[in-house]
Protein backbone atom coordinates (compact mmCIF):
# COMPACT_ATOMS: atom_id res chain seq x y z
CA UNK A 1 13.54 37.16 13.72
CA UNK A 2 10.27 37.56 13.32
CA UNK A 3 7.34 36.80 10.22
CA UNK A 4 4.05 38.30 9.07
CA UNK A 5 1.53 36.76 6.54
CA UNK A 6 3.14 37.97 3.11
CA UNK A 7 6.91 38.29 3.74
CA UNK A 8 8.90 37.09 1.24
CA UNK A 9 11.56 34.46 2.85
CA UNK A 10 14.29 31.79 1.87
CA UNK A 11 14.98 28.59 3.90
CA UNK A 12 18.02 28.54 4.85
CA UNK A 13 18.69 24.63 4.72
CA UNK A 14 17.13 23.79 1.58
CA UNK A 15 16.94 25.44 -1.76
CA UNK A 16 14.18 27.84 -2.82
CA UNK A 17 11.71 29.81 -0.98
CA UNK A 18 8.43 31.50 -0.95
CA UNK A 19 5.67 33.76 0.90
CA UNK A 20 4.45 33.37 4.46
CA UNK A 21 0.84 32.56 4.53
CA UNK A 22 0.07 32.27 7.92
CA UNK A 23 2.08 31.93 11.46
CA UNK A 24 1.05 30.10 14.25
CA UNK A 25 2.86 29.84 17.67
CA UNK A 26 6.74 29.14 16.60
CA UNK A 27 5.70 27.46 13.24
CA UNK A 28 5.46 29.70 10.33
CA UNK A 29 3.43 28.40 7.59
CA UNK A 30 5.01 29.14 3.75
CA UNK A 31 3.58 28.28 0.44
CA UNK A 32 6.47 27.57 -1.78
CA UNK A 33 7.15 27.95 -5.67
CA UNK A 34 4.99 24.80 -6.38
CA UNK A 35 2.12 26.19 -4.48
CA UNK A 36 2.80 23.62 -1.36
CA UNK A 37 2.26 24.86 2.12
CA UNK A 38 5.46 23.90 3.94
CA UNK A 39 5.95 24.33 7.71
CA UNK A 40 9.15 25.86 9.04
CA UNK A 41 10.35 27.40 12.39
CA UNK A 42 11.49 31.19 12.43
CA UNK A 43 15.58 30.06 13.00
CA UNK A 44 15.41 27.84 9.37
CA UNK A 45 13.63 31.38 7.59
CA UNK A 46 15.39 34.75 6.00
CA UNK A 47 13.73 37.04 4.93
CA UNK A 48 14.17 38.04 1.27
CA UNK A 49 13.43 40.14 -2.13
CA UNK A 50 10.56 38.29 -4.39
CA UNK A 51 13.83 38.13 -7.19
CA UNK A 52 15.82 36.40 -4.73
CA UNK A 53 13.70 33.82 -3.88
CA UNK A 54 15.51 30.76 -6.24
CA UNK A 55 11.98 27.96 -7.81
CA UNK A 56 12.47 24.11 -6.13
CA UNK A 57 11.63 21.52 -8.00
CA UNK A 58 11.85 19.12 -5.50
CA UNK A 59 10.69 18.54 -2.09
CA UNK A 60 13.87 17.44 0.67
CA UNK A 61 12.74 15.16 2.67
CA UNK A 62 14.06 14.78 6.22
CA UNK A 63 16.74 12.44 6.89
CA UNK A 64 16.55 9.07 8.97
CA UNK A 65 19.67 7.21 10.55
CA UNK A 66 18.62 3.79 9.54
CA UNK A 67 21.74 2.27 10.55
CA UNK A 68 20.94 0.74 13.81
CA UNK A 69 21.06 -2.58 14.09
CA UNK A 70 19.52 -4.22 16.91
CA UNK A 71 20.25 -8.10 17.61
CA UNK A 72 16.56 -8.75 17.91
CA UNK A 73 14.51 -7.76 14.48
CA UNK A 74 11.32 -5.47 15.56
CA UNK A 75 8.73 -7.83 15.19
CA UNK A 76 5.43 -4.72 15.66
CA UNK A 77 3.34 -5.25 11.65
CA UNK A 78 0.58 -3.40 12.79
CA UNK A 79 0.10 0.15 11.63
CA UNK A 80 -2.20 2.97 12.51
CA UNK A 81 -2.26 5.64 10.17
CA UNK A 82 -4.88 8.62 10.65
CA UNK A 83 -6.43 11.70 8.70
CA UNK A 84 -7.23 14.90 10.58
CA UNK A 85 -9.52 17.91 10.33
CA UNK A 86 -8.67 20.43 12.61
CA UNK A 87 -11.27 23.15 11.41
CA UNK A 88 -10.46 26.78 12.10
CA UNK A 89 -13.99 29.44 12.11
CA UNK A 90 -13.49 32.82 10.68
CA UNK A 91 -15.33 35.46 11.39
CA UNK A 92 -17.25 36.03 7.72
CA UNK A 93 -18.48 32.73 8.55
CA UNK A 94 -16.39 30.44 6.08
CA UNK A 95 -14.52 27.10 7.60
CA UNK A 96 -10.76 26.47 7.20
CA UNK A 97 -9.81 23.10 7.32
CA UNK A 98 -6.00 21.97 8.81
CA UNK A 99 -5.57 18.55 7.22
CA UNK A 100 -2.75 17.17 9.65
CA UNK A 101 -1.45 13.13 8.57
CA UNK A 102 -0.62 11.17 11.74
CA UNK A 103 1.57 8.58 12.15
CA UNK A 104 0.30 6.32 15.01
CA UNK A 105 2.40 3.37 14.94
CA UNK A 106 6.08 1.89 15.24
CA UNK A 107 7.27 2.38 11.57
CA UNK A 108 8.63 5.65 9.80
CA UNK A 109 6.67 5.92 6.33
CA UNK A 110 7.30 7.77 3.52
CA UNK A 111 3.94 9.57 2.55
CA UNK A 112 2.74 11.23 -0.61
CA UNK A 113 -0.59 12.43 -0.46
CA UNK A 114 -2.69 13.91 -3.75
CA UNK A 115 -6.28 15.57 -3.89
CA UNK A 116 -8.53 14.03 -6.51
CA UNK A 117 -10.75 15.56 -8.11
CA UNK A 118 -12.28 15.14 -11.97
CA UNK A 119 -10.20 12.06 -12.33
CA UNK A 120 -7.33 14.72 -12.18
CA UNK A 121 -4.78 14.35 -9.03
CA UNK A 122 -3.30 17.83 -7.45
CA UNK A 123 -0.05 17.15 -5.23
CA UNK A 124 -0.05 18.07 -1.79
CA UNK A 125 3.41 17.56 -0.42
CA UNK A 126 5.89 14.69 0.18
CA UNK A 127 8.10 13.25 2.69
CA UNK A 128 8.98 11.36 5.16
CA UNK A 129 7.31 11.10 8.85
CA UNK A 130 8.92 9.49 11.84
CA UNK A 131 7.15 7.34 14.35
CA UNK A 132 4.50 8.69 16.67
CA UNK A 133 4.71 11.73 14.89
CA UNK A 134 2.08 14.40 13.08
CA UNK A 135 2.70 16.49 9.96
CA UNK A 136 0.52 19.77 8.87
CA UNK A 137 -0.40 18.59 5.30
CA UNK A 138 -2.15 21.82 4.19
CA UNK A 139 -4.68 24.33 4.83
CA UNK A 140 -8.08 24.05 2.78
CA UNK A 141 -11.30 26.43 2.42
CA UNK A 142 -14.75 24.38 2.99
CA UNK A 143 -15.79 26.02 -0.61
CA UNK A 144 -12.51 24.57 -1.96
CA UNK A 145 -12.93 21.27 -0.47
CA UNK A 146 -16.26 20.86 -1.61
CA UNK A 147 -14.77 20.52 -5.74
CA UNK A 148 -11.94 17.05 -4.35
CA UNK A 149 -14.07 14.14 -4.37
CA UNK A 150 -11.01 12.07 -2.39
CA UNK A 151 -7.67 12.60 -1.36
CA UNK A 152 -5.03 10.00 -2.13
CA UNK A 153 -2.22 8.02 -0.36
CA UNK A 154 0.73 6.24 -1.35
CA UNK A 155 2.50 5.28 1.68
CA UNK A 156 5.99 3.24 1.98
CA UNK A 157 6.52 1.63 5.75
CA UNK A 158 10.24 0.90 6.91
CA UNK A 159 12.03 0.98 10.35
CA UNK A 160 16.04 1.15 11.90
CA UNK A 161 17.72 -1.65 11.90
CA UNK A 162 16.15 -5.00 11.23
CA UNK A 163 12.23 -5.36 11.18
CA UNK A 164 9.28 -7.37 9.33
CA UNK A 165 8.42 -5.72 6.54
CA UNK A 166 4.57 -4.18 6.02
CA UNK A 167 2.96 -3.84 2.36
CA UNK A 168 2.91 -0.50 0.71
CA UNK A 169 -0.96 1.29 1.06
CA UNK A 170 -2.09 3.36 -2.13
CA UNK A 171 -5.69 4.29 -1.19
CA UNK A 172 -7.98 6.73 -2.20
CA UNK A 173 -9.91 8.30 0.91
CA UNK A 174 -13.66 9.77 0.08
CA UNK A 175 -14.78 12.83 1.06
CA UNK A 176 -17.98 12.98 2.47
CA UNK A 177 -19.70 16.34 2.53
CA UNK A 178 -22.28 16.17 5.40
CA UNK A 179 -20.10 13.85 7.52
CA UNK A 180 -17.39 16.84 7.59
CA UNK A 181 -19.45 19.81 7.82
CA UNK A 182 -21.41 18.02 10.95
CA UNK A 183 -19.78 19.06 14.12
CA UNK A 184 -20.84 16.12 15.85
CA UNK A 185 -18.18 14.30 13.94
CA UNK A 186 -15.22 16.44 15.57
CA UNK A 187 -14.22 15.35 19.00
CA UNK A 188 -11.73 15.47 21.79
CA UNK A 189 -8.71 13.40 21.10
CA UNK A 190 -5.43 12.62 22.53
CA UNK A 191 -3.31 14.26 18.97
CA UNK A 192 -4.37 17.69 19.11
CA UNK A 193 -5.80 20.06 21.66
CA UNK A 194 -8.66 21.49 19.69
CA UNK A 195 -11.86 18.88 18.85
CA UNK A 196 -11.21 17.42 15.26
CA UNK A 197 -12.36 14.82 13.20
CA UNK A 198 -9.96 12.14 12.58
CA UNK A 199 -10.49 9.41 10.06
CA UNK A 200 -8.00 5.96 10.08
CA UNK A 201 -6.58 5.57 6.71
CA UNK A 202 -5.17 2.36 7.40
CA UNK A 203 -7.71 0.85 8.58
CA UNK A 204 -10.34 1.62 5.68
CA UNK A 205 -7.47 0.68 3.47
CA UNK A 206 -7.49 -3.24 5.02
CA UNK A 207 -11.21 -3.26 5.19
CA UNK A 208 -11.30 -2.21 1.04
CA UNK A 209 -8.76 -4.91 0.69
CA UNK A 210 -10.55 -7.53 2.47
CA UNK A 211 -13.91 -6.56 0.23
CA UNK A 212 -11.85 -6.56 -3.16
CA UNK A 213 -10.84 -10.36 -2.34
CA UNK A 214 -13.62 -11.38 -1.36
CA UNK A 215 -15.77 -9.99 -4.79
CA UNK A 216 -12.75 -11.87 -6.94
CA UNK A 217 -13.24 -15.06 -5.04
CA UNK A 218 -16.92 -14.77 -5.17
CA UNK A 219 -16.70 -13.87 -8.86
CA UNK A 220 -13.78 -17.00 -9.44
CA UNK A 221 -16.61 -19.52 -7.09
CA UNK A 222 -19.23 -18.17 -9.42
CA UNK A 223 -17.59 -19.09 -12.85
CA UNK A 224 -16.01 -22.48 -11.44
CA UNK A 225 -19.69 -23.29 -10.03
CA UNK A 226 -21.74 -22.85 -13.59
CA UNK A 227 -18.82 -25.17 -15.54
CA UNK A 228 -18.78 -27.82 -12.76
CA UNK A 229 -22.66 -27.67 -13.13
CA UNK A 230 -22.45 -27.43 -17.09
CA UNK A 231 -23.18 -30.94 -18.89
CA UNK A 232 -20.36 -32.92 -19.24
CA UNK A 233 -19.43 -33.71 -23.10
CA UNK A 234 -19.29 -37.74 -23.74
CA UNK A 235 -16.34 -39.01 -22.50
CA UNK A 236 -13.71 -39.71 -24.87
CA UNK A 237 -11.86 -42.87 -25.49
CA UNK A 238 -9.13 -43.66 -23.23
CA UNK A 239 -5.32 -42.92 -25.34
CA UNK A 240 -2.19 -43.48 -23.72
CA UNK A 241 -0.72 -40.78 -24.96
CA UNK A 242 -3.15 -38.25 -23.36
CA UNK A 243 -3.59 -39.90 -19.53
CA UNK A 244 -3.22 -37.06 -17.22
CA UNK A 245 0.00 -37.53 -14.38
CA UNK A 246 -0.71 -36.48 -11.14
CA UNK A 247 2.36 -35.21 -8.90
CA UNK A 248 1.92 -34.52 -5.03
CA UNK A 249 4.09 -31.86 -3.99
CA UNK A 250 3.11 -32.00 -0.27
CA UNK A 251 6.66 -31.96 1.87
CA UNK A 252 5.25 -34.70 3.96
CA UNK A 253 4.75 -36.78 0.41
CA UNK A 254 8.46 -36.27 -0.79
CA UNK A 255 10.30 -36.30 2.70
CA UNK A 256 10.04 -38.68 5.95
CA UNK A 257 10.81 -35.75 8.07
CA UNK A 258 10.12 -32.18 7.37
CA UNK A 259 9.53 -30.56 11.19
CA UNK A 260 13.29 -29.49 10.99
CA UNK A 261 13.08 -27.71 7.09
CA UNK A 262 12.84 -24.02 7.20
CA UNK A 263 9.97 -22.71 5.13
CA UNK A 264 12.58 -21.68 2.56
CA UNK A 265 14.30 -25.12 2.67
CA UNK A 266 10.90 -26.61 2.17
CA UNK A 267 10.29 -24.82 -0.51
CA UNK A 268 13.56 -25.72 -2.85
CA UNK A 269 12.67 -29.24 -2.15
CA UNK A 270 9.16 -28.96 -3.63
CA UNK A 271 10.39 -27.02 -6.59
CA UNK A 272 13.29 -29.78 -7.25
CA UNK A 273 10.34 -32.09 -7.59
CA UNK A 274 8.59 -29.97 -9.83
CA UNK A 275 11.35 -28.98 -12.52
CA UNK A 276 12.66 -32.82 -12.37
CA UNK A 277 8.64 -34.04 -12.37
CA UNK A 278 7.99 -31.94 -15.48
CA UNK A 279 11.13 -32.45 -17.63
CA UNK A 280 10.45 -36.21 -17.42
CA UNK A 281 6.91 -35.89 -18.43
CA UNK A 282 8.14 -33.69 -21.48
CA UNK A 283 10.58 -36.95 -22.37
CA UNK A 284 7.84 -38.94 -21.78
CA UNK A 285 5.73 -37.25 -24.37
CA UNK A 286 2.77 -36.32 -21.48
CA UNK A 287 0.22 -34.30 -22.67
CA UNK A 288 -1.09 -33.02 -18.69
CA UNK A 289 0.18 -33.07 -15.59
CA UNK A 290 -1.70 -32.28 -12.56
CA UNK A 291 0.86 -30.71 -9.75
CA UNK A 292 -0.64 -30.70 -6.22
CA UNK A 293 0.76 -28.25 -4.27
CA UNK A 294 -2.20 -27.33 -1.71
CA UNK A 295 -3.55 -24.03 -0.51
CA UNK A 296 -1.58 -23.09 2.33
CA UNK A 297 -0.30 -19.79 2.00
CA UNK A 298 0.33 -19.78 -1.92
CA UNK A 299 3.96 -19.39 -2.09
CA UNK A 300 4.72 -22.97 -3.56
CA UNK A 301 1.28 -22.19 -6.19
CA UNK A 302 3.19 -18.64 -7.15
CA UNK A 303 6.59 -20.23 -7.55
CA UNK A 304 4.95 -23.07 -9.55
CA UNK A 305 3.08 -20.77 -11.79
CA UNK A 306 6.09 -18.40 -12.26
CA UNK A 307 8.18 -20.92 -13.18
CA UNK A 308 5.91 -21.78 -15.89
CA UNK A 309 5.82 -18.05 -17.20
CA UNK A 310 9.71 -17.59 -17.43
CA UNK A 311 11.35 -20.92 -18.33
CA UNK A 312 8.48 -22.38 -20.10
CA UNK A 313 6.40 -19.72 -21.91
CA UNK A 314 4.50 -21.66 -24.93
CA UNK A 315 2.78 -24.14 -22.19
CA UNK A 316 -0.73 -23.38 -20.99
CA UNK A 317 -2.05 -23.56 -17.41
CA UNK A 318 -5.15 -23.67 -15.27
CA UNK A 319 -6.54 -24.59 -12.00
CA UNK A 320 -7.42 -28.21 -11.94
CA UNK A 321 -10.86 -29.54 -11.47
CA UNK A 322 -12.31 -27.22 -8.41
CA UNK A 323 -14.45 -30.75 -7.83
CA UNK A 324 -11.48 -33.02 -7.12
CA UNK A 325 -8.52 -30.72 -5.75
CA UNK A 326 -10.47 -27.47 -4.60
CA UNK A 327 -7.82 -24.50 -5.29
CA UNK A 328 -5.08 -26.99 -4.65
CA UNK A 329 -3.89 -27.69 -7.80
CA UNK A 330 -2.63 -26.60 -11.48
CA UNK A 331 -2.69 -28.50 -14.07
CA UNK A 332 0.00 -27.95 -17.49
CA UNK A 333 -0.86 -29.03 -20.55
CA UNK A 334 2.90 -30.25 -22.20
């Protein structure tokens, strides 16, 4: 069967319907109840009355068999995710933009993308999109495109079978005016067979990450810098009952040898130390306790600190003294 721009149509494996906006090779092109542009082949249409034509509220997103379940867990964390402008010139002179999302990398990700624009977000689509795999997001006038100041990302990563997980990416993705309408920007590439300009979402994601840590720890260096170089108050007398304990967490401090522990195993032992370290200082009437627990990655810091937040909610915590333990230690006042 075949489709013009403006027929009426159902799908015929998912509820709902709507009008054919455009056609293009063996994928016809229909914008659906919620004003989405969804891509279909001619054998999943029918053609239908306007009254027939049943609202979704949803979108249905394509299944994955994640049942596999290899022996060996698929080690690949890196991802590649990538924007695309496939621009299409009419003849009055106006630009059409294709906005295609690519999925350049070994996990499956479930993608909902938004445009942005006076603080207001406008839904494109959602669903999921298979490895090494491109999906037509929507077709956008240059006029139109010129009112979204960014379009928006919230993107879940999983694979079959067993894997390493990645972190989800919510990210909002400037549009820059002169860089798209300059057709220097759109070049040959390896996804489509037209020039376009393709933008990697993924990786201006990390690099906005990397910036945001960076300005807290500069911020958190800052602050601990002017009270370290603050005057000290005079010291006060020395009272028993307020000497500050100091607790070494380190595995190589509490065990002989630690080389066979599993990172997990590790871990229980250090928090053992700490739960039975500060219910003797509360029997002991302590007022501070300094736990040392290192940098390293900051999974024995978290643990420590949540601890605190659930089982002991009325005691107060801080980083100890930058000047003696660095970011290595917390101290809790009892």
């Amino acid at each position: 069967m075949t489709f013009k721009k403006g027929d009426c149509v159902k799908f015929l494996n998912d509820v709902g319907g709507g009008i054919v906006t455009r056609v293009d090779n063996k994928t016809v092109y229909v914008e659906n109840e919620d004003g989405f542009e969804v891509p279909s082949t001619a054998s999943q249409l029918l053609k239908a009355e306007v009254s027939s034509i049943e609202p979704s509220t949803f979108t249905q997103l394509d299944y994955v068999d994640i049942t596999d379940n290899p022996e060996e867990p698929n080690t690949d964390t890196s991802v590649n995710i990538l924007l695309a402008y496939v621009p299409q010139y009419k003849k009055n002179g106006e630009t059409l933009y294709d906005i295609y999302l690519v999925n350049d990398c070994s996990y499956h990700i479930m993608y909902v993308p938004a445009m942005v624009a006076d603080a207001s977000y406008s839904g494109i689509q959602a669903g999921m999109l298979e490895s090494d795999t491109t999906i037509h997001l929507i077709q956008i006038s240059g006029n139109k495109l010129k009112s979204v100041s960014s379009l928006h990302f919230d993107i879940l990563f999983f694979k079959k079978g067993k894997y390493l997980p990645h972190e989800p990416m919510s990210y909002n993705l400037k549009i820059d005016e002169f860089y798209l309408s300059d057709p220097v920007n759109y070049v040959s590439n390896v996804y489509f067979d037209k020039n376009a300009l393709i933008l990697n979402i993924s990786h201006e994601y990390m690099l906005s990450e990397i910036e945001n840590v960076a300005s807290d720890l500069l911020n958190k260096l800052e602050k601990q810098k002017k009270q370290v170089d603050a005057p000290l108050p005079n010291p006060p007398k020395k009272n028993a009952e307020i000497i500050t304990e100091e607790v070494d967490l380190h595995i190589d401090h509490l065990i002989d040898n630690a080389k066979s522990l599993t990172p997990a195993e590790m871990l229980d032992i250090q928090m053992v130390h700490f739960n039975n370290s500060l219910k003797e200082a509360i029997i002991t009437r302590k007022k501070r306790i300094i736990f040392i627990h290192g940098v390293g990655n900051g999974r024995l810091r978290l643990e420590i600190r949540r601890t605190l937040d659930t089982k002991y909610p009325k005691m107060r915590y801080q980083d100890a003294s930058f000047k003696e333990y660095g970011y290595g230690a917390t101290m809790v006042f009892i």
